[in-house]
N, C-alpha and C. Protein backbone atom coordinates (compact mmCIF):
# COMPACT_ATOMS: atom_id res chain seq x y z
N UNK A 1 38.44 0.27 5.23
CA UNK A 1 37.06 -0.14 5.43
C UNK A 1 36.42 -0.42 4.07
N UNK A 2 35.55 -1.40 3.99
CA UNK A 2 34.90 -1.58 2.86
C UNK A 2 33.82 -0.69 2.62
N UNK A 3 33.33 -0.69 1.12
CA UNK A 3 32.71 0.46 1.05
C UNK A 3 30.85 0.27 1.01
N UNK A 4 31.07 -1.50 1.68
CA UNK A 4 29.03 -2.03 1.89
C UNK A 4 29.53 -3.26 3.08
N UNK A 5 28.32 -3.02 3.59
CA UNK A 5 28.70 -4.38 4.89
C UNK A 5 26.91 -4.90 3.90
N UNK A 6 27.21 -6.17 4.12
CA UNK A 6 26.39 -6.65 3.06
C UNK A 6 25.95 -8.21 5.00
N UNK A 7 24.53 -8.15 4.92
CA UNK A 7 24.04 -8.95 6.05
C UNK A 7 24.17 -10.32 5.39
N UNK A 8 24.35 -11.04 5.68
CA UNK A 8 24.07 -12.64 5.02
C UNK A 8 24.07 -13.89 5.37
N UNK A 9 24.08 -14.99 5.27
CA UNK A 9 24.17 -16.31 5.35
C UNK A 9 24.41 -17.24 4.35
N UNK A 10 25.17 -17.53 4.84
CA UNK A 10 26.25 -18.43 3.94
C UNK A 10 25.51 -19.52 3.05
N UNK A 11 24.46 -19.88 3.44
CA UNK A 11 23.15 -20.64 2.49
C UNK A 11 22.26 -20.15 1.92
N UNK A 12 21.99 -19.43 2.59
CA UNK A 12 21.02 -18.11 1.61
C UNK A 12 21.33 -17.89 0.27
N UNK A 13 20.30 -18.10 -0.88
CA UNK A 13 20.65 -17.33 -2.09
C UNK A 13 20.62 -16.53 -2.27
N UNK A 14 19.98 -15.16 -1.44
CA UNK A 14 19.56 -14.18 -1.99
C UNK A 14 20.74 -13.06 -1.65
N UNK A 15 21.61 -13.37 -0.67
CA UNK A 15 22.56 -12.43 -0.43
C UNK A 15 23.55 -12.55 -1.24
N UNK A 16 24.06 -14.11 -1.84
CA UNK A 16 25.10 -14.16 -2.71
C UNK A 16 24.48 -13.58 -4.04
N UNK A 17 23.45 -13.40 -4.30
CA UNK A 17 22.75 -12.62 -5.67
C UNK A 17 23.61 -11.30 -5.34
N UNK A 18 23.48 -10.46 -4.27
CA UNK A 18 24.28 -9.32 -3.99
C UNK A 18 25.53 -9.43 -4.12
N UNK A 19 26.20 -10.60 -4.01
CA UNK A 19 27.75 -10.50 -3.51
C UNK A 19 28.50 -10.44 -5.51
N UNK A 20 27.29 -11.32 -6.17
CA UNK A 20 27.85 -11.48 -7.68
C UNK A 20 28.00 -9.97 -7.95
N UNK A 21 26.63 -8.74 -7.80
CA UNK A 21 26.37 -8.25 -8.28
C UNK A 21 28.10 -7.17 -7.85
N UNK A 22 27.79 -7.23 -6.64
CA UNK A 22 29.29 -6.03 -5.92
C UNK A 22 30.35 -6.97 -6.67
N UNK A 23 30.78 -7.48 -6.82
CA UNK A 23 32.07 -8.29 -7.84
C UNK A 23 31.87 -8.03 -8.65
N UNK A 24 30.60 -8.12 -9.42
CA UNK A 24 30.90 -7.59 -10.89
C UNK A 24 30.97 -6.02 -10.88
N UNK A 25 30.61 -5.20 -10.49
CA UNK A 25 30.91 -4.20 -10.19
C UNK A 25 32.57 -3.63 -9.22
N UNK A 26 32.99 -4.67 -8.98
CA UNK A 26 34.12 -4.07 -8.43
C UNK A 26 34.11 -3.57 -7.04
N UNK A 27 32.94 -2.97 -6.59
CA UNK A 27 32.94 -2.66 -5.25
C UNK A 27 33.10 -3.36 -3.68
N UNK A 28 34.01 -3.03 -2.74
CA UNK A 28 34.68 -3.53 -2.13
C UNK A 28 32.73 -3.78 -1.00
N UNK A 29 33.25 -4.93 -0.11
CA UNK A 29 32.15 -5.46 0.66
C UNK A 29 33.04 -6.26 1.79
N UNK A 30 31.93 -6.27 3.19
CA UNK A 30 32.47 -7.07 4.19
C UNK A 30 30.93 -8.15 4.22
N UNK A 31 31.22 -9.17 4.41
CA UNK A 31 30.22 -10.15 4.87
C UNK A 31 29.83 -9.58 6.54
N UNK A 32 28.67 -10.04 6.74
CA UNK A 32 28.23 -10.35 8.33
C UNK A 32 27.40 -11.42 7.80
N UNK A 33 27.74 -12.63 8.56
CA UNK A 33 27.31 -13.51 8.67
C UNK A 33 26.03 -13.39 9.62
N UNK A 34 24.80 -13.92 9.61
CA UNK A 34 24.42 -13.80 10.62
C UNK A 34 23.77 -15.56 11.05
N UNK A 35 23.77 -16.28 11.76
CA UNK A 35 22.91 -17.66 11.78
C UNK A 35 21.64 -17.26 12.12
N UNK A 36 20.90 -17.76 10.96
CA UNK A 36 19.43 -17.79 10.98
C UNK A 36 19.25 -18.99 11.85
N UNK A 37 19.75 -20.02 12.51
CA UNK A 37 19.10 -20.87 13.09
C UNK A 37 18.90 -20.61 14.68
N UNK A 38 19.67 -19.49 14.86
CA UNK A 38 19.79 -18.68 16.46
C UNK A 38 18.71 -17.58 16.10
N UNK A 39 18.18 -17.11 14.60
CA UNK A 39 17.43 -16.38 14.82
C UNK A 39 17.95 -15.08 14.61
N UNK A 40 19.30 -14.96 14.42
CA UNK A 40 20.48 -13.58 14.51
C UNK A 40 19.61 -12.27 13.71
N UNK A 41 18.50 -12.85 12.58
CA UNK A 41 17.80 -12.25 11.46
C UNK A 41 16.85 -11.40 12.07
N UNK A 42 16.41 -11.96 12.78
CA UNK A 42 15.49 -11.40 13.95
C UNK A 42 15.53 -10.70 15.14
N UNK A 43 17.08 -10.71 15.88
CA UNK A 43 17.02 -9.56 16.64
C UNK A 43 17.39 -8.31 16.46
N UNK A 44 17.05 -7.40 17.18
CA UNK A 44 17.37 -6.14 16.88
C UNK A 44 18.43 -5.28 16.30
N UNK A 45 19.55 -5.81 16.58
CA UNK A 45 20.63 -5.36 15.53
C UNK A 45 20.49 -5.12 14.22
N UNK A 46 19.63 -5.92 13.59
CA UNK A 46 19.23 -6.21 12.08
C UNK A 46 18.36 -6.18 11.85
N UNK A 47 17.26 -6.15 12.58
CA UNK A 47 15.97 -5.48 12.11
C UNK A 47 15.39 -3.80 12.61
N UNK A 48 16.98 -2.84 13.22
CA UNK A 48 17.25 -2.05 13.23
C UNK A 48 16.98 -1.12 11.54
N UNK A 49 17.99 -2.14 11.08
CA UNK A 49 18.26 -1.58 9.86
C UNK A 49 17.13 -2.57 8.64
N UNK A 50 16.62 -4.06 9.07
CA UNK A 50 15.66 -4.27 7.89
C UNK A 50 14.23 -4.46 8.84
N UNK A 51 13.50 -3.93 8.94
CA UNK A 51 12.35 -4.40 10.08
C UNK A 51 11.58 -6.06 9.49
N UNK A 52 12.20 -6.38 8.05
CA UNK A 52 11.30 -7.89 7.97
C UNK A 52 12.02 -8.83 8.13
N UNK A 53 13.66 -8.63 8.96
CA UNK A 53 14.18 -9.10 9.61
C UNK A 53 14.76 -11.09 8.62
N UNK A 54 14.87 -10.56 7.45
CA UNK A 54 15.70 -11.68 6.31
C UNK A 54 17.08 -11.08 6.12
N UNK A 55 17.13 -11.79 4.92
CA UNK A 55 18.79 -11.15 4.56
C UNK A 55 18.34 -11.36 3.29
N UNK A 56 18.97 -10.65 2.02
CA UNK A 56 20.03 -9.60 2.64
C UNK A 56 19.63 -8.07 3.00
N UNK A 57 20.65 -7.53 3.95
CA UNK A 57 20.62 -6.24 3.73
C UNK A 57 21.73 -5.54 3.64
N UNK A 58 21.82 -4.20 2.99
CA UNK A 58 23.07 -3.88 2.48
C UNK A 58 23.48 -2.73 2.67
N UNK A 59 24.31 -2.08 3.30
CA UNK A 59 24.53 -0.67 3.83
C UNK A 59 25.46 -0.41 2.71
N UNK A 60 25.89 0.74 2.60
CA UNK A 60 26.39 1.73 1.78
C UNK A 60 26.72 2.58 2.59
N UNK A 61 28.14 2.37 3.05
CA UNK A 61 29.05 3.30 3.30
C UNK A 61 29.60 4.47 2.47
N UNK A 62 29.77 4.20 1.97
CA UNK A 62 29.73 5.43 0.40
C UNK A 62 28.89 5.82 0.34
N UNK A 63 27.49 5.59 0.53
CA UNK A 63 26.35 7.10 0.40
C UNK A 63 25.84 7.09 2.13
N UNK A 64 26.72 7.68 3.21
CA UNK A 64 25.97 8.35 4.35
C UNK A 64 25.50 6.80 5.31
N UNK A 65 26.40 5.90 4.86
CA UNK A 65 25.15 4.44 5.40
C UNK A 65 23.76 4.23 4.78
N UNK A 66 23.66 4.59 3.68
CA UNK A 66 22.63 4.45 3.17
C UNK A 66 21.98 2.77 3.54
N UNK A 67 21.03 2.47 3.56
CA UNK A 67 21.09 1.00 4.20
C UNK A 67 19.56 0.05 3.16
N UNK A 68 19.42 -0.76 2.37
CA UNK A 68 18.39 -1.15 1.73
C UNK A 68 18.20 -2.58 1.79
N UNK A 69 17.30 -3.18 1.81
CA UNK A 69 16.72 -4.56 1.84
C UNK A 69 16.06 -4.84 0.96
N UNK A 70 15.63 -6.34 0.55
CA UNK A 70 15.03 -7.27 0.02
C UNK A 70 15.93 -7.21 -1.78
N UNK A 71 16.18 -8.21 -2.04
CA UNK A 71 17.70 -8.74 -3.03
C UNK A 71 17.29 -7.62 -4.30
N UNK A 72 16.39 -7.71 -4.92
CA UNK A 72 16.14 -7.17 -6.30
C UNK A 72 16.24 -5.82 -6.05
N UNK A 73 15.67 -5.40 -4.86
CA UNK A 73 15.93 -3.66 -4.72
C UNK A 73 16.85 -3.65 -4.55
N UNK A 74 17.64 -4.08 -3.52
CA UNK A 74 19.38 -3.64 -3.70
C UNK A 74 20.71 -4.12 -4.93
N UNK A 75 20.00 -4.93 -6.23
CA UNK A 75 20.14 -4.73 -7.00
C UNK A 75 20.24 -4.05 -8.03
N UNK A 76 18.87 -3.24 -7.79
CA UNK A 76 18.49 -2.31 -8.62
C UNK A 76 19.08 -0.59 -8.07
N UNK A 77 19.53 -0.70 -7.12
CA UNK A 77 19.92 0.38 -6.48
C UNK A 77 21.30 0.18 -6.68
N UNK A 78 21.83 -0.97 -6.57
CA UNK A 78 23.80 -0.76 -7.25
C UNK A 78 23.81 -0.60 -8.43
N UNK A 79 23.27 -0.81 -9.39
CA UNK A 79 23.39 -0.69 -10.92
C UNK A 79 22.91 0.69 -11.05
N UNK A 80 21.70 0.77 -10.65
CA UNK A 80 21.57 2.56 -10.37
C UNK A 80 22.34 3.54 -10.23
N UNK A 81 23.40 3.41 -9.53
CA UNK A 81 23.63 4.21 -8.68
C UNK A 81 25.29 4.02 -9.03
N UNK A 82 25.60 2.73 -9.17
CA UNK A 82 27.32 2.21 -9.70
C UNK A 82 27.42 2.06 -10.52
N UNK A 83 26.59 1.28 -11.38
CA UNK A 83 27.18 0.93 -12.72
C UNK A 83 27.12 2.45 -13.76
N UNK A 84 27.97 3.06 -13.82
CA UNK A 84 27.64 3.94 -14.86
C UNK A 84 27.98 3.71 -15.94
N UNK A 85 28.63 2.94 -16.35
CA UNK A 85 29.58 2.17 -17.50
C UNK A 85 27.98 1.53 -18.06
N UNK A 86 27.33 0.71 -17.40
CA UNK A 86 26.07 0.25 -17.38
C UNK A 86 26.55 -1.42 -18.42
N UNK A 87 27.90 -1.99 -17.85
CA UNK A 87 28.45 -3.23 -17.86
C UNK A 87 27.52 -3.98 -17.26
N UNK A 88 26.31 -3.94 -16.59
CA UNK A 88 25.55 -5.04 -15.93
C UNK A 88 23.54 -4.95 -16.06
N UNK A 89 23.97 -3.67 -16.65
CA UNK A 89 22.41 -3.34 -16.66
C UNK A 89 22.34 -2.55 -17.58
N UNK A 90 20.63 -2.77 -18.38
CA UNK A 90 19.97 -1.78 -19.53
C UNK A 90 20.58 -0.57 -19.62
N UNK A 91 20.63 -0.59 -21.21
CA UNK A 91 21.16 1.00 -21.92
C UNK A 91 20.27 1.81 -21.91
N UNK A 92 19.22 0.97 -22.41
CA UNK A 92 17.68 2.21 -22.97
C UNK A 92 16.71 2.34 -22.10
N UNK A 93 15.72 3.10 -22.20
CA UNK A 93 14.97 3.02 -21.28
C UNK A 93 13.95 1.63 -21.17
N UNK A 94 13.70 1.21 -22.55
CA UNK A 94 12.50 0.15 -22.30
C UNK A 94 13.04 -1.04 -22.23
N UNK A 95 14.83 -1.47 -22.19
CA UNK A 95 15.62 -2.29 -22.01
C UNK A 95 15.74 -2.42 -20.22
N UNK A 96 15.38 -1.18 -19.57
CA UNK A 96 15.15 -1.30 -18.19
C UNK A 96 13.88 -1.90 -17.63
N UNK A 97 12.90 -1.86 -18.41
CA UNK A 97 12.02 -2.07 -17.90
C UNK A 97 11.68 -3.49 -17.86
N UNK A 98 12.45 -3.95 -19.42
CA UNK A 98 12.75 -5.49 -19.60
C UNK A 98 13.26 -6.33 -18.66
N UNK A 99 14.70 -5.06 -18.02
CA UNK A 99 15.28 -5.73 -16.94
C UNK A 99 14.48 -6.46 -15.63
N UNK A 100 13.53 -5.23 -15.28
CA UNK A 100 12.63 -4.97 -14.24
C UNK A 100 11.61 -6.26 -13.79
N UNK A 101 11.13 -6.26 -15.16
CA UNK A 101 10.25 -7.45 -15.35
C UNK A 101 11.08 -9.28 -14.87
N UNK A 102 11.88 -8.86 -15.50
CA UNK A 102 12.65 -10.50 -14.90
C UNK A 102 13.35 -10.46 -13.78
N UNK A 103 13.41 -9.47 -13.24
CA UNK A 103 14.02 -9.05 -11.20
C UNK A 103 12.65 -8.96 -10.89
N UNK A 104 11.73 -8.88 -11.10
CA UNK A 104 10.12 -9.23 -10.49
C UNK A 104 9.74 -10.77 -10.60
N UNK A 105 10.15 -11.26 -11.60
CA UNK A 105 10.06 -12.57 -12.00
C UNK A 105 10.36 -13.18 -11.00
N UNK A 106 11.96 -13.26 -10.99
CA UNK A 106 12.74 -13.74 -10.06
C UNK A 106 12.29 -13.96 -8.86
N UNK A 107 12.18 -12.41 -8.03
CA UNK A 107 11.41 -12.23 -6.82
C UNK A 107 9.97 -12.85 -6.74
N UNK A 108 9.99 -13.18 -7.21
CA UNK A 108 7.96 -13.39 -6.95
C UNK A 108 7.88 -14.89 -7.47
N UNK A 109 8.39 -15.46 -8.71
CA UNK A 109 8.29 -16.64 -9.30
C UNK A 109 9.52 -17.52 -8.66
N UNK A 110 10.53 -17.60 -9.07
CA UNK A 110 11.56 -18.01 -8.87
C UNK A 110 11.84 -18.39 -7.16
N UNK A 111 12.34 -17.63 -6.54
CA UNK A 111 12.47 -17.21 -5.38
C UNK A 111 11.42 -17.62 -4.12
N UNK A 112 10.52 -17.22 -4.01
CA UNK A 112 9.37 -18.10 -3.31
C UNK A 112 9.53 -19.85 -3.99
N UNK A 113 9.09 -20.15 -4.87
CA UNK A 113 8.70 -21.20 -4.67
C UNK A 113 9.84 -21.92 -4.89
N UNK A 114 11.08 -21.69 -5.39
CA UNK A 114 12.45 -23.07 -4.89
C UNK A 114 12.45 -22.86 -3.31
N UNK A 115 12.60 -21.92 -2.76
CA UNK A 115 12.26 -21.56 -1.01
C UNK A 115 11.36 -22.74 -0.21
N UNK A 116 10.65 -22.87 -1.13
CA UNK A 116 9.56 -23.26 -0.38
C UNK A 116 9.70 -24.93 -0.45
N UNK A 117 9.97 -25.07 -2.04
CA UNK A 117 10.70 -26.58 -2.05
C UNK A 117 11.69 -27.05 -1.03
N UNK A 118 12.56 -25.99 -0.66
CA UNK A 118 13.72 -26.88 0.01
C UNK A 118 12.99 -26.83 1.09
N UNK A 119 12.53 -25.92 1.76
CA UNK A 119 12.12 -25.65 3.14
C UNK A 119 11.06 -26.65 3.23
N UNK A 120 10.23 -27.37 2.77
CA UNK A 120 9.15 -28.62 2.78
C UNK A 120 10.05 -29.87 2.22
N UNK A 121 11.18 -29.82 1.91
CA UNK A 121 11.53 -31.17 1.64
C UNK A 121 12.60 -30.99 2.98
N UNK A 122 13.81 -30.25 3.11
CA UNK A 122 14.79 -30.33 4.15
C UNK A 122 14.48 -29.90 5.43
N UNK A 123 13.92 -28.76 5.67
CA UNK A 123 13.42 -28.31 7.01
C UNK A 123 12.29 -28.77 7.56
N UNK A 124 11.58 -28.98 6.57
CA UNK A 124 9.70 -29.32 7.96
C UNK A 124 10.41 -30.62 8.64
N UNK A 125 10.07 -31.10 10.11
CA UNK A 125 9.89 -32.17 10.00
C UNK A 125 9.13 -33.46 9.92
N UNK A 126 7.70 -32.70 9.51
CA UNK A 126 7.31 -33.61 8.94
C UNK A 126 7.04 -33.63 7.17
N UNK A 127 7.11 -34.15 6.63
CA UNK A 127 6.59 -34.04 5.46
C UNK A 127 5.67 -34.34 5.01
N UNK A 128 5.63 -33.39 3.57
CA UNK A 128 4.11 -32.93 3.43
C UNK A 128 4.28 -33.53 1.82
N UNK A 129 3.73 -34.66 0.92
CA UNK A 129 4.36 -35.14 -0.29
C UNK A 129 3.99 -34.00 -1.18
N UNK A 130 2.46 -33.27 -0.73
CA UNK A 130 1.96 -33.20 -1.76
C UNK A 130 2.27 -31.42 -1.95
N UNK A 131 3.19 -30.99 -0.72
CA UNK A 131 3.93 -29.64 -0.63
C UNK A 131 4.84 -30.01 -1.57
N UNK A 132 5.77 -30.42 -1.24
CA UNK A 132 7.04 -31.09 -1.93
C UNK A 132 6.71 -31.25 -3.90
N UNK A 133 5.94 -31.77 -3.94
CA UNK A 133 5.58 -32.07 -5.14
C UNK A 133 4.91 -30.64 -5.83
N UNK A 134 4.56 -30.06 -4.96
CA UNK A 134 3.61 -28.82 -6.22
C UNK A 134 4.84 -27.79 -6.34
N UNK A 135 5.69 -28.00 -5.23
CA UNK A 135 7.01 -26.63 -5.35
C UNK A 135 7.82 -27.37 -6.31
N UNK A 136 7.95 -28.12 -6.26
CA UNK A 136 8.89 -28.98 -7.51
C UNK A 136 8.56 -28.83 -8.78
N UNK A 137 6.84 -28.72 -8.88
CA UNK A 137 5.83 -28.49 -10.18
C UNK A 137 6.67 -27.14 -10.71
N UNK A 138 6.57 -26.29 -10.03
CA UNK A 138 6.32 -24.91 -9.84
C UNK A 138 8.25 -24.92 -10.32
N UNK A 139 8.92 -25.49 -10.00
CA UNK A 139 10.45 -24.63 -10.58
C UNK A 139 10.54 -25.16 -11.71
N UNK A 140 10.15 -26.65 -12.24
CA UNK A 140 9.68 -27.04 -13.90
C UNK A 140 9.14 -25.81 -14.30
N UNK A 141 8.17 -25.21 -13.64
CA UNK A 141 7.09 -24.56 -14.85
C UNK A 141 8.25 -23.10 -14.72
N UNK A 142 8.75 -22.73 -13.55
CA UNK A 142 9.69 -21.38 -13.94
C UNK A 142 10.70 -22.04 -15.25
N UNK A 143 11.06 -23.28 -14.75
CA UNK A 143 12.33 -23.27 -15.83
C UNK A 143 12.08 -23.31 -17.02
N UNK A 144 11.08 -23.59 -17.12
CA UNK A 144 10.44 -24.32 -19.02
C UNK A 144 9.99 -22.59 -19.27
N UNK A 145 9.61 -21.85 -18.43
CA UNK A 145 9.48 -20.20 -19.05
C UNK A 145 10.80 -19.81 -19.08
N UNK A 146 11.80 -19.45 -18.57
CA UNK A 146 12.92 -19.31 -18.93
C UNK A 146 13.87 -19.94 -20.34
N UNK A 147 13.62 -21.17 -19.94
CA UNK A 147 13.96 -22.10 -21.36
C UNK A 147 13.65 -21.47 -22.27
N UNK A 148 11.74 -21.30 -22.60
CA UNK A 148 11.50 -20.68 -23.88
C UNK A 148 12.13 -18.93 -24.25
N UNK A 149 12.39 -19.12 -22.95
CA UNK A 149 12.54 -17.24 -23.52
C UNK A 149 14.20 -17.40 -24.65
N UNK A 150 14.77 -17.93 -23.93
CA UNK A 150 16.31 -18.33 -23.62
C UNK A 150 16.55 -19.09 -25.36
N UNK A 151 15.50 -19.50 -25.60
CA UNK A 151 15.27 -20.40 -27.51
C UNK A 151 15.62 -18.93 -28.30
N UNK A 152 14.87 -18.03 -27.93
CA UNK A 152 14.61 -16.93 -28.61
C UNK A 152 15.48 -15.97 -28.73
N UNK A 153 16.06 -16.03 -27.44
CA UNK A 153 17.17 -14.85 -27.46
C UNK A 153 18.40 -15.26 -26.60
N UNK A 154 19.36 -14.57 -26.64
CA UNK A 154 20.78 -15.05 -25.49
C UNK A 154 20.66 -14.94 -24.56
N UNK A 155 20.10 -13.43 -24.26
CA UNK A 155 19.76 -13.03 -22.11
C UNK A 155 18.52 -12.76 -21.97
N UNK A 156 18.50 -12.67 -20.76
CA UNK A 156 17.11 -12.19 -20.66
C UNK A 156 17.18 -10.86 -20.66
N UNK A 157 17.99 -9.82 -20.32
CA UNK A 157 18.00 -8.47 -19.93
C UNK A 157 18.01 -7.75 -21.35
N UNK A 158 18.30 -8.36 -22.84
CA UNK A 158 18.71 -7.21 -23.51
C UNK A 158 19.80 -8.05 -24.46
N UNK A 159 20.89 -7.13 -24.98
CA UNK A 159 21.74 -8.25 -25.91
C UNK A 159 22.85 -8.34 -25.05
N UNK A 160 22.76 -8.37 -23.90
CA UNK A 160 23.88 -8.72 -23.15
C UNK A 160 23.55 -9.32 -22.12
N UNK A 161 25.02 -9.64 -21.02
CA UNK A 161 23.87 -10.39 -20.11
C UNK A 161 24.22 -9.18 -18.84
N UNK A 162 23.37 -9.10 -18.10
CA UNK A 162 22.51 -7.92 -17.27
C UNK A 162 22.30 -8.65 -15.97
N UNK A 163 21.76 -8.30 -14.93
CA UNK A 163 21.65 -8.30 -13.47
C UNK A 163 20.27 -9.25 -13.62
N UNK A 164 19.45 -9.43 -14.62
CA UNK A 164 18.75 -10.02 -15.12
C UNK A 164 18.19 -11.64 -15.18
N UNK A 165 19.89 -11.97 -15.83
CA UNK A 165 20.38 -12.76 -16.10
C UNK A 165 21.10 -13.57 -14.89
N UNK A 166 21.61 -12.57 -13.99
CA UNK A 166 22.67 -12.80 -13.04
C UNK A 166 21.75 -13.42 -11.96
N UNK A 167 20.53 -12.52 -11.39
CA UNK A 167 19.51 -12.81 -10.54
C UNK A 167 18.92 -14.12 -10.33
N UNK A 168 19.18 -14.73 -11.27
CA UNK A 168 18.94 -16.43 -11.49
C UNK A 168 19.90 -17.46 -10.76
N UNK A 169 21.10 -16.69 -10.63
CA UNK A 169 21.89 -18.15 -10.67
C UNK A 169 21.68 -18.89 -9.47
N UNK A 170 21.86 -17.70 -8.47
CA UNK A 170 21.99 -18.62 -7.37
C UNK A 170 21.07 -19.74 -6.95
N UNK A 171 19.71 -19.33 -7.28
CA UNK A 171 18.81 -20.50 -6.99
C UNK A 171 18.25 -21.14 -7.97
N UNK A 172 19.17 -20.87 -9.24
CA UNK A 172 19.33 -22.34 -9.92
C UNK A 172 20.75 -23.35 -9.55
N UNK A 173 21.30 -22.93 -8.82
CA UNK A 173 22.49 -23.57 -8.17
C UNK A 173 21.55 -24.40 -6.98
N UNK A 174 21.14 -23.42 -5.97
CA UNK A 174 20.53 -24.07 -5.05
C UNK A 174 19.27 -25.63 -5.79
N UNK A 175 18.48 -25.17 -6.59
CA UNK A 175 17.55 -26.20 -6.82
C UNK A 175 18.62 -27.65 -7.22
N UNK A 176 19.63 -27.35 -8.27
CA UNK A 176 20.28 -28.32 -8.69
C UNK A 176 21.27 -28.82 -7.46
N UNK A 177 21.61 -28.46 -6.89
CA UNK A 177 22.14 -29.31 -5.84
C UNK A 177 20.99 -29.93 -4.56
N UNK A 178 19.73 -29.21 -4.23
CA UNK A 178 18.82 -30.25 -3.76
C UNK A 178 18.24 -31.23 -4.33
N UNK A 179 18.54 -31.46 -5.98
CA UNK A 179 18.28 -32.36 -6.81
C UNK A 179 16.40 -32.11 -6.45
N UNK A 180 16.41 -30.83 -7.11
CA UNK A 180 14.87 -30.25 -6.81
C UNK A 180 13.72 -30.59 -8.13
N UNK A 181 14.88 -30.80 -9.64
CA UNK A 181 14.40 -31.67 -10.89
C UNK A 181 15.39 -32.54 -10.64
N UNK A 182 14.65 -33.51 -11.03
CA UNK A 182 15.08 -34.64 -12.27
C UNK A 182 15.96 -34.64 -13.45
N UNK A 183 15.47 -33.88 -14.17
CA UNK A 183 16.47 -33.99 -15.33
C UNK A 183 16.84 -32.60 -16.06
N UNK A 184 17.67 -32.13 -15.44
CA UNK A 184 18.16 -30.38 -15.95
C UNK A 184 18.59 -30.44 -17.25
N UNK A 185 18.75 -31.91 -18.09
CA UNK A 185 18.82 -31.87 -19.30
C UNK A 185 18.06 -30.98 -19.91
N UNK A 186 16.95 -31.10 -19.54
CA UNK A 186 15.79 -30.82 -20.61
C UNK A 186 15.56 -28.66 -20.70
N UNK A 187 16.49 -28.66 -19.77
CA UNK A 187 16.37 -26.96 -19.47
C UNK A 187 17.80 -26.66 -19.86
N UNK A 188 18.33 -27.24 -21.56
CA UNK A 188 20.04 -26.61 -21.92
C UNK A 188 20.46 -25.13 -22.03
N UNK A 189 19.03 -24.10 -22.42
CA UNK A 189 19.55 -22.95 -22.46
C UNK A 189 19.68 -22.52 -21.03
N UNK A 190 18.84 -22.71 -19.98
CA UNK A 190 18.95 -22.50 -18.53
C UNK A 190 20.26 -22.19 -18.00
N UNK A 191 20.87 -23.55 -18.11
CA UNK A 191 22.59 -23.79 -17.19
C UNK A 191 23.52 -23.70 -18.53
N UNK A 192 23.23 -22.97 -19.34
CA UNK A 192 24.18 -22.73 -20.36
C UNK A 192 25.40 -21.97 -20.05
């Protein structure tokens, strides 16, 4: 048996943020797929265990079924709790907090509004230009803050690269394949 059943969807970024994190850590995981387009997110099976009924969520068989939701907390709870080597996350204390700050970032900046881009350009069906256009505004203005940080230093987490760092990729994967900018040139430390 694996030692996390990890909830997910195969398009979703926020569960493969989990799946990097259990790989880099080594810890064994089973997928459950669930189709959000049946709604699977939403019935009771899974909002048993997450009541806001997204993905991901992530049980922990190794602590009792321990069971946690929404991506950055169950981030912050494997590095917690697994990494003791601390190969993926802050040494010091105010190097955590550094961490903290850009898994808030993520969650709140990042995360909402590429979401919201794809979901107003691919899902509505009608479109809305001037939706489309301000979420598009909005992952320029995350990326050009990242960019600058990224001039200054190598990671974001610290002098290494950290869960931080990692928390990004997927939905800078996702934006660049909805061709969500124009020109990812201009963001080289970004996709470095």
């Amino acid at each position: 048996m694996a030692d996390f059943t990890l909830y997910s969807h195969d398009g979703a970024p926020n569960p493969w943020k989990i799946a990097i994190v259990l790989e880099c850590l080594g810890l064994t995981y089973r997928h459950k797929f669930l189709d959000l387009k049946k709604g699977e997110q939403k019935g009771p099976e899974h909002t048993n265990l997450n009541p806001n009924g997204r993905v991901p969520t992530l049980i922990d068989h190794k602590n009792n079924d321990f069971t946690i939701w929404e991506s950055c907390a169950i981030i912050s709870y494997l590095v917690d709790k697994y990494d003791t080597e601390r190969k993926l996350s802050a040494v010091t204390p105010e190097d955590k907090f550094i961490e903290l700050h850009y898994l808030f970032f993520q969650a709140s900046g990042q995360g909402p509004y590429f979401g919201q881009f794809s979901w107003f350009t691919f899902s509505r069906p009608e479109k809305i230009a001037s939706a489309q256009e301000r979420y598009k505004n909005e992952i320029n203005r995350v990326w050009s803050v990242l960019e600058d940080i990224l001039w200054k230093k190598e990671w974001l987490g610290g002098s290494k690269c950290t869960v931080a760092d990692l928390s990004f990729i997927t939905w800078n994967e996702m934006a660049l394949n909805t061709k969500a900018i124009d020109d990812p040139e201009k963001y080289p430390k970004v996709f470095e």
